[in-house]
Protein backbone atom coordinates (compact mmCIF):
# COMPACT_ATOMS: atom_id res chain seq x y z
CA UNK A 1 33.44 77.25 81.20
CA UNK A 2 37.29 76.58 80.13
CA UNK A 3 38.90 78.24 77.11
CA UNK A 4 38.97 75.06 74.82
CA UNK A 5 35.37 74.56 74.99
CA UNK A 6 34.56 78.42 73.93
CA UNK A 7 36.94 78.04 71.48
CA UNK A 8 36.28 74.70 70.05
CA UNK A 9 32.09 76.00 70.73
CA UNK A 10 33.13 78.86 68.42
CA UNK A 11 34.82 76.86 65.48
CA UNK A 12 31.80 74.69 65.46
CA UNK A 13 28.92 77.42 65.35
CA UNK A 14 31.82 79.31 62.53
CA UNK A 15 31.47 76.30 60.14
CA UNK A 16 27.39 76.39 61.31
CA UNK A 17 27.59 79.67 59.64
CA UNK A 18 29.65 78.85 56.47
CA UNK A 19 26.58 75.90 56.16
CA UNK A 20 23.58 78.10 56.27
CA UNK A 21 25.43 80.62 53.49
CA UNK A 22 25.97 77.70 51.52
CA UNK A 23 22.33 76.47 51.22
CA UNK A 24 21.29 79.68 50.50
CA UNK A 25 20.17 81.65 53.68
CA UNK A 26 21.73 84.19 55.35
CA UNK A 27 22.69 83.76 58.74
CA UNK A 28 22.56 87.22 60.10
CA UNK A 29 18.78 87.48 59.22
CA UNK A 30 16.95 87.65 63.03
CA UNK A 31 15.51 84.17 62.81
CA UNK A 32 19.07 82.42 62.32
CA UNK A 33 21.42 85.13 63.89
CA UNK A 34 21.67 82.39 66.87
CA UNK A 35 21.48 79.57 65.15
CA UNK A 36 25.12 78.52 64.66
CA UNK A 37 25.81 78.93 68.27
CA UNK A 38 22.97 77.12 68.98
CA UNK A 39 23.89 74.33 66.81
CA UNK A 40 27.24 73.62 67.85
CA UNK A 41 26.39 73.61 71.51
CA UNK A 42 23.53 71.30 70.56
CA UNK A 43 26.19 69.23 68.86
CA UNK A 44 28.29 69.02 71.57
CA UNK A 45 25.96 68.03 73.40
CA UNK A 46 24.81 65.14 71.35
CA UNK A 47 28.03 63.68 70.75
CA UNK A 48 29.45 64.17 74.60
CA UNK A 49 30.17 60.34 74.63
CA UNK A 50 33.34 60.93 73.12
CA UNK A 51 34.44 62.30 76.43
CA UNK A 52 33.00 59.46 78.59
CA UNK A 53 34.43 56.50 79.58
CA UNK A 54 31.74 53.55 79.91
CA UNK A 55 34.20 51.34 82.04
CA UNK A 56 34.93 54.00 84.68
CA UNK A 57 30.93 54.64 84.88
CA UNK A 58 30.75 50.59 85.30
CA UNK A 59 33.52 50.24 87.35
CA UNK A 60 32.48 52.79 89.84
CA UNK A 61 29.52 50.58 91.17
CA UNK A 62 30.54 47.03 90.95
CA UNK A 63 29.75 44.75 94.01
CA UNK A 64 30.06 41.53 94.93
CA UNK A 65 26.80 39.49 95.21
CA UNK A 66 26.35 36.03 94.52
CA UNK A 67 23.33 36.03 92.46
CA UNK A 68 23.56 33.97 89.04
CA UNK A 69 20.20 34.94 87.79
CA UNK A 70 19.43 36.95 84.16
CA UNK A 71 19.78 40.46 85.51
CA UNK A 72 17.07 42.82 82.19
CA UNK A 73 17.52 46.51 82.02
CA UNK A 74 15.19 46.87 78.64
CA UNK A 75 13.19 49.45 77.36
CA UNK A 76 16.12 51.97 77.56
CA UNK A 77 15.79 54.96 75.59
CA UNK A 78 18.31 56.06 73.24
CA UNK A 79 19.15 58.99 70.86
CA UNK A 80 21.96 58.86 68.69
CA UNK A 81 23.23 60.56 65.30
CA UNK A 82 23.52 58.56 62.04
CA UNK A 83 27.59 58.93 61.15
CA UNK A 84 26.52 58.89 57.37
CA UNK A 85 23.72 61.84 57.63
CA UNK A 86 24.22 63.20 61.00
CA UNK A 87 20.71 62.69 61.29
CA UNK A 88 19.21 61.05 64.08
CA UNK A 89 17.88 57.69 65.19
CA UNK A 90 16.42 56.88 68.09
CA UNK A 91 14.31 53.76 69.82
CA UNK A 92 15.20 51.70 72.69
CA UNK A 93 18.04 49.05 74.03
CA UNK A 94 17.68 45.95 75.88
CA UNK A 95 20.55 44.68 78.03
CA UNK A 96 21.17 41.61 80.09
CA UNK A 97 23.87 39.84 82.11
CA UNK A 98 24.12 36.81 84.44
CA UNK A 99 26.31 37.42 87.05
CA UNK A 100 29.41 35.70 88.07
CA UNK A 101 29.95 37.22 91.56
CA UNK A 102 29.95 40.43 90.29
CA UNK A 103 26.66 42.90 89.90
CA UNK A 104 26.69 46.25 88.53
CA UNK A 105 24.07 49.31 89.66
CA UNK A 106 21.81 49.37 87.49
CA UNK A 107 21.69 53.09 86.69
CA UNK A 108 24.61 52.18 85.10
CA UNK A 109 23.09 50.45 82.37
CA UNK A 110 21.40 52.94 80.75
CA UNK A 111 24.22 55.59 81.01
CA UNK A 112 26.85 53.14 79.27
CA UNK A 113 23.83 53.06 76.38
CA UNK A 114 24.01 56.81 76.77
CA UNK A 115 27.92 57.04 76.55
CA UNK A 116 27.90 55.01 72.73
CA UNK A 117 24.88 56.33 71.79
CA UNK A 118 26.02 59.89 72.20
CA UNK A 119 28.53 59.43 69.34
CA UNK A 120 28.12 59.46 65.72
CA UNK A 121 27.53 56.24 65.37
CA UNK A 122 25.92 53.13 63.41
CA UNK A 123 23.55 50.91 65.43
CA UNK A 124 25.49 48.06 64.31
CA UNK A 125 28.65 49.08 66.03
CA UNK A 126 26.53 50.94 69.28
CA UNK A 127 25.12 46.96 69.82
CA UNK A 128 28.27 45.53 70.15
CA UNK A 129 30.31 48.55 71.93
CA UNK A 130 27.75 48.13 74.78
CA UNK A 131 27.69 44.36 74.65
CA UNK A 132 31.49 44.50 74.82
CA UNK A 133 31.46 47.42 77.49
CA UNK A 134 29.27 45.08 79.58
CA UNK A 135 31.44 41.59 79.18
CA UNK A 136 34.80 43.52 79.67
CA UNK A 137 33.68 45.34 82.89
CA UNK A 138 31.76 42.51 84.71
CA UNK A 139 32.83 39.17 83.44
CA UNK A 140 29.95 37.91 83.48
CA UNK A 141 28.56 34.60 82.45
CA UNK A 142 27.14 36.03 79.68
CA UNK A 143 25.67 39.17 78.18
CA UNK A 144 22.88 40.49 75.86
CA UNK A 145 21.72 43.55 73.35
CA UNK A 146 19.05 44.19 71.82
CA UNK A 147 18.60 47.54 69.92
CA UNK A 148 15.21 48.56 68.20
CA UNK A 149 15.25 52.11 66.51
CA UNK A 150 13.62 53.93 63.43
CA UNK A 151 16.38 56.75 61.66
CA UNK A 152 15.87 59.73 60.24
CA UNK A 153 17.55 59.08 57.75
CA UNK A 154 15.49 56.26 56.17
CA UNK A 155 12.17 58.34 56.99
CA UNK A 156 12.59 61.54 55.81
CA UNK A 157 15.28 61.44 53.06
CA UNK A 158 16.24 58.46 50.97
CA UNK A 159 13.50 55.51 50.85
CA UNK A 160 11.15 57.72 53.25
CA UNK A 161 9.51 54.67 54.87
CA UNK A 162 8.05 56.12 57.89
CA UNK A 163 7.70 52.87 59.89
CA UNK A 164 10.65 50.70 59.29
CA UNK A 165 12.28 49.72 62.50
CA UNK A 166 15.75 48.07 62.18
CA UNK A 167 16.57 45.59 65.09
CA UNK A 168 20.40 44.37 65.88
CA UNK A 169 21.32 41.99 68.38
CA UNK A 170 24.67 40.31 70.43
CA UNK A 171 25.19 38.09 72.35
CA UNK A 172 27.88 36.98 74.26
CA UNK A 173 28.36 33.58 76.47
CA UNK A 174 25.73 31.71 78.01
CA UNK A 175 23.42 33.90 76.07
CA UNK A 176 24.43 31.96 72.86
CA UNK A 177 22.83 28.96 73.99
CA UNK A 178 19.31 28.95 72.78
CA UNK A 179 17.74 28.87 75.37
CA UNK A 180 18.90 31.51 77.63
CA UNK A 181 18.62 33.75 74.04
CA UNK A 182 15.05 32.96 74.15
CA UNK A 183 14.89 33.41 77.62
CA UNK A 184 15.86 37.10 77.18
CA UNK A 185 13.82 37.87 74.25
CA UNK A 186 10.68 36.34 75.72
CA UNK A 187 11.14 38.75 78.49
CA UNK A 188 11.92 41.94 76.06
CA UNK A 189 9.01 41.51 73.97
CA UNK A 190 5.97 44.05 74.73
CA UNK A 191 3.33 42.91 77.07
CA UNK A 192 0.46 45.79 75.94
C-alpha cells in the first residue's frame, strides 16, 4: 500500500471521526472505535472510478469484425452514490451499439458502467458519460442507454416513496431513428 493512500485513507476516516462527534456519538465507544477507518476505505472504494479511465478499459479490447448487427449488454448492475446525499442508488443499465467494423469485449461493458457509476454522481449525467464513453471509443453506428434505479435518497429521507424507480435514456445515431429505439427497448423490457 503506497504512502498517499494511507495518508489520504487517514484524512478521510479523521473527518469520519469529526462526523460521528458532531451528531452526537462518540467515536471511541467499542462499537464505532473502527468505524471511521472503515468508512473511508469503504468510500474509497465506492468512488474508485475517479481513478479509472473508461477509454483505456475500451480500448484495450477492440477488434475488427464486420458484424453490423444491435450488439445488448442489459441488465447490468450498478451501485452508485447520490452527489447531493452521498446516499446510494442502485438498479441496472442497458447498453447497445451497432458496429461499424469495430466490436468491443463485452466484459467491457459493464466495467465502463462500473467506472461512472463508481463516482458521486447523478444518473442523469452517468447515462450520458457511458453513452458518450461508448460512441467516442468505438464509432459506432449508433449507441444506446438505458438506466433504471431506485435512490436512497428518495426512499428513506425526503418524499420516502419506497417504490419509485426513475428511468433515463440516450441515444446516439442510428438509435434515434424510431425504429432501431424501439428495437432496443423491445429487447430490454423483462420477459418474467
Amino acid at each position: 500500500m503506497n504512502e498517499s493512500y494511507k495518508l489520504k485513507n487517514t484524512e478521510l476516516a479523521d473527518h469520519y471521526r469529526q462526523i460521528l462527534s458532531g451528531l452526537g456519538e462518540d467515536p471511541n465507544r467499542e462499537g464505532l472505535s473502527k468505524t471511521p477507518q472503515r468508512v473511508a476505505k469503504a468510500m474509497e472504494f465506492l468512488t474508485q472510478g475517479y481513478h479509472q479511465d473508461a477509454a483505456a478499459i475500451l480500448q484495450s479490447a477492440l477488434f475488427s469484425e464486420d458484424f453490423s448487427e444491435m450488439v445488448v449488454v442489459k441488465d447490468i448492475e450498478l451501485y452508485s452514490l447520490c452527489e447531493h446525499h452521498l446516499l446510494p442508488f442502485f438498479g441496472k443499465a442497458h447498453v447497445a451499439y451497432i458496429p461499424s467494423g469495430k466490436i468491443v469485449g463485452l466484459s467491457k461493458i459493464p466495467r465502463v458502467v462500473d467506472v461512472f457509476a463508481r463516482r458521486l454522481q447523478v444518473q442523469e449525467r452517468l447515462t450520458h458519460e457511458i453513452l458518450n464513453s461508448i460512441q467516442d471509443a468505438l464509432n459506432p453506428l449508433g449507441a444506446a442507454v438505458v438506466i433504471e434505479a431506485f435512490h436512497m435518497c428518495m426512499m428513506m429521507r425526503g418524499v420516502q416513496k419506497q417504490n419509485s424507480m426513475t428511468t433515463t435514456s440516450a441515444f446516439t445515431g442510428i438509435f434515434r431513428n424510431v425504429e432501431t429505439r424501439n428495437e432496443f427497448l423491445n429487447l430490454i423490457k423483462d420477459r418474467k
